[in-house]
PDB file of N, CA and C in Angstrom:
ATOM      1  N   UNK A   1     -41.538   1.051   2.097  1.00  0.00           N
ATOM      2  CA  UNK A   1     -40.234   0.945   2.704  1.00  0.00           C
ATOM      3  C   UNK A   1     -39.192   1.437   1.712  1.00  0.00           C
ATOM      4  N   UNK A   2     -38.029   2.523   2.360  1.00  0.00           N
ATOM      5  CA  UNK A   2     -37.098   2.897   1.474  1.00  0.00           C
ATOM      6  C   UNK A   2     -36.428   2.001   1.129  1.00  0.00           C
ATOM      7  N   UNK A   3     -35.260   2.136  -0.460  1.00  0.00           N
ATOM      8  CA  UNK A   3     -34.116   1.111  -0.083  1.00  0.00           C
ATOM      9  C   UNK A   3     -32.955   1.584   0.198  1.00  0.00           C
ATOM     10  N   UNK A   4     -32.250   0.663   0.679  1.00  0.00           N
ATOM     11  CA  UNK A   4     -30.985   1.301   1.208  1.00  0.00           C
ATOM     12  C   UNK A   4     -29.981   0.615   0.579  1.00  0.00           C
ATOM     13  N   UNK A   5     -28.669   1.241  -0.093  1.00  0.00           N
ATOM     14  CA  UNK A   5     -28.091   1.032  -0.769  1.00  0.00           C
ATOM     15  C   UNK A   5     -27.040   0.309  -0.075  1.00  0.00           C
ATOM     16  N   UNK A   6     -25.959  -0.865  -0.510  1.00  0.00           N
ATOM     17  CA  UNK A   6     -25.556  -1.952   0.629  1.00  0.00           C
ATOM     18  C   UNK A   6     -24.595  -0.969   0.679  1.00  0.00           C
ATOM     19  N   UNK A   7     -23.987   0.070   0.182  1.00  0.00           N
ATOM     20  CA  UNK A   7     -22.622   0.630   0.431  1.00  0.00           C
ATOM     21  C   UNK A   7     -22.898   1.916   1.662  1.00  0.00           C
ATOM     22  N   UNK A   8     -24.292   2.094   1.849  1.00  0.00           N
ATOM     23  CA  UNK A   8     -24.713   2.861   3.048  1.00  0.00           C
ATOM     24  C   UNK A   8     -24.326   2.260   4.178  1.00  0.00           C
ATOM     25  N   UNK A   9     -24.593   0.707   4.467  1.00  0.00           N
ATOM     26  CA  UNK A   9     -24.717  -0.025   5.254  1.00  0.00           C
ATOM     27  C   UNK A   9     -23.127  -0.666   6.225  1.00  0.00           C
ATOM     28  N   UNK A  10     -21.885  -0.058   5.033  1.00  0.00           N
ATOM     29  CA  UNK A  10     -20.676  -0.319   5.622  1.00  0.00           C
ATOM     30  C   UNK A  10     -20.535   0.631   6.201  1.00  0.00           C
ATOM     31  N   UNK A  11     -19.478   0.251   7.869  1.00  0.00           N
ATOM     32  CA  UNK A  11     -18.868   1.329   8.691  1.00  0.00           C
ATOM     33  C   UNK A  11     -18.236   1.603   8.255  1.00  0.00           C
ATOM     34  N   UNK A  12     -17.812   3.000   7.688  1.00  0.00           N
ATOM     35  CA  UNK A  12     -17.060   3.659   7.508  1.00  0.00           C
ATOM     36  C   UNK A  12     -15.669   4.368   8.265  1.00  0.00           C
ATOM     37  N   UNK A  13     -16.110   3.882   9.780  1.00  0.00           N
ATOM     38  CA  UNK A  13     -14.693   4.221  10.219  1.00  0.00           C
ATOM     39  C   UNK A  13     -14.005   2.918  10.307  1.00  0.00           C
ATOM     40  N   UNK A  14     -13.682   1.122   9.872  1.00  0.00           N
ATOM     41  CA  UNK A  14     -13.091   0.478   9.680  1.00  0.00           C
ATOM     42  C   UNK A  14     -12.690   0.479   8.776  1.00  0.00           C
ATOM     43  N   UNK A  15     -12.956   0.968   7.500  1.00  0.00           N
ATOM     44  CA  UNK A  15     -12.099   1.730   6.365  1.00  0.00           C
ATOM     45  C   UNK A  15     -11.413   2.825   6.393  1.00  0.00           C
ATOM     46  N   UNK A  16     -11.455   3.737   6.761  1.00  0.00           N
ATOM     47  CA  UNK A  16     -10.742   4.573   7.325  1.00  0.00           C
ATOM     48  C   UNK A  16      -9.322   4.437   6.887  1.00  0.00           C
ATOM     49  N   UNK A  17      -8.661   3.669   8.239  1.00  0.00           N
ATOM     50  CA  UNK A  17      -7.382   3.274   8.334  1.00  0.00           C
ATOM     51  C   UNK A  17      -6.759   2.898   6.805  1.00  0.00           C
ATOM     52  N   UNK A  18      -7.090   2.703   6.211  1.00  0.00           N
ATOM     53  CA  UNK A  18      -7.075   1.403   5.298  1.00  0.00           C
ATOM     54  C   UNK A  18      -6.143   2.541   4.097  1.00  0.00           C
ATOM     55  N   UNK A  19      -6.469   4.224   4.335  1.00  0.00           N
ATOM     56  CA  UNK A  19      -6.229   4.953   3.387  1.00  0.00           C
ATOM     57  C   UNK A  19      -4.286   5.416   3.828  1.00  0.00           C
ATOM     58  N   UNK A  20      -4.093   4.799   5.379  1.00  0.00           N
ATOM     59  CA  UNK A  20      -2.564   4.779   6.007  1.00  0.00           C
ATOM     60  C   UNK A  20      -1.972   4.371   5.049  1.00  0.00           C
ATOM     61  N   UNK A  21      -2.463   3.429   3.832  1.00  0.00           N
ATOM     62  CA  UNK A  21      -1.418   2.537   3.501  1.00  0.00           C
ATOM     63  C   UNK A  21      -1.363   2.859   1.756  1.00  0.00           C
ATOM     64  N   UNK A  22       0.302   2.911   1.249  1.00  0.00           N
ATOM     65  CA  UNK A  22       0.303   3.463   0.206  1.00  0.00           C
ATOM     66  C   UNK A  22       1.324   1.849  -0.538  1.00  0.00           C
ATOM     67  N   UNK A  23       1.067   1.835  -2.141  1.00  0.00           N
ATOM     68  CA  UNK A  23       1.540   0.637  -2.776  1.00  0.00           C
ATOM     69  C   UNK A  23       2.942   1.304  -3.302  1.00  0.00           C
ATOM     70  N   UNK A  24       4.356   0.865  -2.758  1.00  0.00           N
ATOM     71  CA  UNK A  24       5.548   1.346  -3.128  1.00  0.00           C
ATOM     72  C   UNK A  24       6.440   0.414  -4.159  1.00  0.00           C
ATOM     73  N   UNK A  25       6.638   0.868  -5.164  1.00  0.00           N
ATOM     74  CA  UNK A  25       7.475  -0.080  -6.521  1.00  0.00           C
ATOM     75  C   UNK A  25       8.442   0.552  -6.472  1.00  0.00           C
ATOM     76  N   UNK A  26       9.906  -0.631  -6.142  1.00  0.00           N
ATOM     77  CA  UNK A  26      11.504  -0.120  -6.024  1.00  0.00           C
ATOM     78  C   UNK A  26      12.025  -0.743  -7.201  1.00  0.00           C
ATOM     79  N   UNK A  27      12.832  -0.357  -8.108  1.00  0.00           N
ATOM     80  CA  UNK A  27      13.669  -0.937  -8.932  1.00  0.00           C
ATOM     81  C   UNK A  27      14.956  -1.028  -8.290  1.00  0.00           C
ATOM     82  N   UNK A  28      14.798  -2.661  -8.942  1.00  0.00           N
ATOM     83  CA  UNK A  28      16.442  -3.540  -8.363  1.00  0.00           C
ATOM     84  C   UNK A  28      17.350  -3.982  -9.142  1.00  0.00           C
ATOM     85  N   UNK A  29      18.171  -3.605  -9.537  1.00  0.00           N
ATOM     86  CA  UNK A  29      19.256  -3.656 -10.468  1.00  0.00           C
ATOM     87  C   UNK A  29      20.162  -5.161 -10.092  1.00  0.00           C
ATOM     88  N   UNK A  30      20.221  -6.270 -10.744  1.00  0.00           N
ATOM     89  CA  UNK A  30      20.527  -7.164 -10.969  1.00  0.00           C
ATOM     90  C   UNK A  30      21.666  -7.696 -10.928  1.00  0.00           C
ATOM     91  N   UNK A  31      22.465  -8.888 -11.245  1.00  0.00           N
ATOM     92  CA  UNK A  31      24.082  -8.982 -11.022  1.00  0.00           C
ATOM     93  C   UNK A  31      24.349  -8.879 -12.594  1.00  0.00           C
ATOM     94  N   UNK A  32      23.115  -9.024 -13.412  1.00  0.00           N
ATOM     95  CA  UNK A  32      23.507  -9.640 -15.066  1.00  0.00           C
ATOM     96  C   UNK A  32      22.850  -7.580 -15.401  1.00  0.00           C
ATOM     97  N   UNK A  33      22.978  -6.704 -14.915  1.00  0.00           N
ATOM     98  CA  UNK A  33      22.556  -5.223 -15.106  1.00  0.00           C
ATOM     99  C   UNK A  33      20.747  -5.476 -15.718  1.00  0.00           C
ATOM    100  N   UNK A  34      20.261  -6.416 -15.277  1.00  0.00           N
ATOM    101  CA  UNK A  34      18.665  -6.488 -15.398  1.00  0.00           C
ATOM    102  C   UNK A  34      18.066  -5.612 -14.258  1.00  0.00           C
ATOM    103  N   UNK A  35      16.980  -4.813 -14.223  1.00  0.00           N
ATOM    104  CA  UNK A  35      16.378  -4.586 -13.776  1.00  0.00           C
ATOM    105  C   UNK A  35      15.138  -5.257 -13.099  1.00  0.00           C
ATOM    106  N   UNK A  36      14.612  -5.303 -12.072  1.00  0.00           N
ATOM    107  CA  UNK A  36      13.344  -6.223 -11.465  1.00  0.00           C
ATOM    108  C   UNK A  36      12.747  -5.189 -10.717  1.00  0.00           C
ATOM    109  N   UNK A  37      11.516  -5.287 -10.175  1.00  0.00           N
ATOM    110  CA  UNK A  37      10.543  -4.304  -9.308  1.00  0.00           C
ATOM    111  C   UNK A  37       9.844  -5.134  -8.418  1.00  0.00           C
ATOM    112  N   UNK A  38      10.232  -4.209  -7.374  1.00  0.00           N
ATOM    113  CA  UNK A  38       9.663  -4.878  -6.291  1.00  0.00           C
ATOM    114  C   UNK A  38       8.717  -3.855  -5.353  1.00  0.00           C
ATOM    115  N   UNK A  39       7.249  -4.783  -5.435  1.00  0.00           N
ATOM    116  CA  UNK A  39       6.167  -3.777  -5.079  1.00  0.00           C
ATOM    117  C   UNK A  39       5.668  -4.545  -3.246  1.00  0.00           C
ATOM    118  N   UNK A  40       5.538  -3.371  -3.019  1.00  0.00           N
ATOM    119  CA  UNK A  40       5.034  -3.862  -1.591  1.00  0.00           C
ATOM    120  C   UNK A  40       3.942  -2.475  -1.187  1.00  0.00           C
ATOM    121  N   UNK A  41       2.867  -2.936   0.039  1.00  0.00           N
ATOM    122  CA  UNK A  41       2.274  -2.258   0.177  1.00  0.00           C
ATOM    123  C   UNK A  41       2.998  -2.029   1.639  1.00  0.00           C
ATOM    124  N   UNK A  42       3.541  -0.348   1.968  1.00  0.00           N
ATOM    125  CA  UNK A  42       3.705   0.035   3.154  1.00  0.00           C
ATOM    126  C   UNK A  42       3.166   0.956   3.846  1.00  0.00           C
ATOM    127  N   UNK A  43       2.692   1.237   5.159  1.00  0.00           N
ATOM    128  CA  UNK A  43       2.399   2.170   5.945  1.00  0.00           C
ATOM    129  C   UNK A  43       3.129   3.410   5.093  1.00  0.00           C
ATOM    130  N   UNK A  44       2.324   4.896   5.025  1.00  0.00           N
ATOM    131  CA  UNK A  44       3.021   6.073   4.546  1.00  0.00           C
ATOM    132  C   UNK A  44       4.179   6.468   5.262  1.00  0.00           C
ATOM    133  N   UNK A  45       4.167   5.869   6.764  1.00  0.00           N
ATOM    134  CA  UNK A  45       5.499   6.630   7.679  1.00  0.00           C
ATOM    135  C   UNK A  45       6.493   5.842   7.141  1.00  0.00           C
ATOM    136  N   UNK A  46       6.319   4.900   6.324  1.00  0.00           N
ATOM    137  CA  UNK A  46       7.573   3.686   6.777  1.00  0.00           C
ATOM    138  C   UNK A  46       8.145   3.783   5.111  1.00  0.00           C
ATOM    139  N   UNK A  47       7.634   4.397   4.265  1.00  0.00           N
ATOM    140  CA  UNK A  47       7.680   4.356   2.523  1.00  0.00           C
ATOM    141  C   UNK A  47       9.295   4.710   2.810  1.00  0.00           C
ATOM    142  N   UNK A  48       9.956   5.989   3.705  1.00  0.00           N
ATOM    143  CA  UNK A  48      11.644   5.780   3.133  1.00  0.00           C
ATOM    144  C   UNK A  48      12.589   4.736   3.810  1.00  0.00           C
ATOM    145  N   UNK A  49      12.060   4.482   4.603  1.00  0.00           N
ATOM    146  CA  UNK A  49      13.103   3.129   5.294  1.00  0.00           C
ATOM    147  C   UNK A  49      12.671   2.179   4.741  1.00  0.00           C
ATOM    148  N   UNK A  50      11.419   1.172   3.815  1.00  0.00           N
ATOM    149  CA  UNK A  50      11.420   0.656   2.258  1.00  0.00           C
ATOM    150  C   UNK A  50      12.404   1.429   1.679  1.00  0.00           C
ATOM    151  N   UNK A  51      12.425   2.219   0.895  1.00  0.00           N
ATOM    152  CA  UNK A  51      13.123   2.552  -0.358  1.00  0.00           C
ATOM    153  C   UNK A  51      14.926   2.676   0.291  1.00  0.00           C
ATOM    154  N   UNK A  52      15.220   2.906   1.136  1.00  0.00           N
ATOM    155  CA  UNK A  52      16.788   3.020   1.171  1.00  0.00           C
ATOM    156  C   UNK A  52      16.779   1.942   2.711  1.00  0.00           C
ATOM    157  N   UNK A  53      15.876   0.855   2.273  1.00  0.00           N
ATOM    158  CA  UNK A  53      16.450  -1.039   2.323  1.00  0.00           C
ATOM    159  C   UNK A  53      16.210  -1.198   3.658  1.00  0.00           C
ATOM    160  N   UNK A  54      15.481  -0.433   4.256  1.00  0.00           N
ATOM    161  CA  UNK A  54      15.506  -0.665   6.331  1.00  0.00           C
ATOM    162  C   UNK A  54      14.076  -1.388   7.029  1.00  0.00           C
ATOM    163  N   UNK A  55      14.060  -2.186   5.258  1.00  0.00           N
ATOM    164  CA  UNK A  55      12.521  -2.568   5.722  1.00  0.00           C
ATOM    165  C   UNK A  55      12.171  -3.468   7.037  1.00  0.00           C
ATOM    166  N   UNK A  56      10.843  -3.785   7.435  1.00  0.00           N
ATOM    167  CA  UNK A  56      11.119  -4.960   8.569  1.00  0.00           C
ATOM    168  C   UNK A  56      10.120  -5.715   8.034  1.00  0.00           C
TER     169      UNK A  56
END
């Protein structure tokens, strides 16, 4: 009997989707002029309405 490797064994089209989604880091400028970052993971269509604040 062959073996089969467990990463053969995942569907590959429920991962798929999974590549829609990109990790976006905004720098936020502070009241004291500190800087902070704020990371979120968004859909690729939605990355500029994140960055100029139209998030939902």
């Amino acid at each position: 009997m062959a073996k089969i490797s467990k990463n053969a064994r995942t569907d590959r089209a429920t991962v798929a989707g999974s590549k829609d989604y990109v990790k976006v880091i905004k720098a936020v400028k502070g009241k004291t002029n500190n800087y902070s970052f704020l990371e979120k993971i968004v859909h690729k269509d939605k990355v500029q309405d994140f960055l100029a604040g139209k998030e939902s």
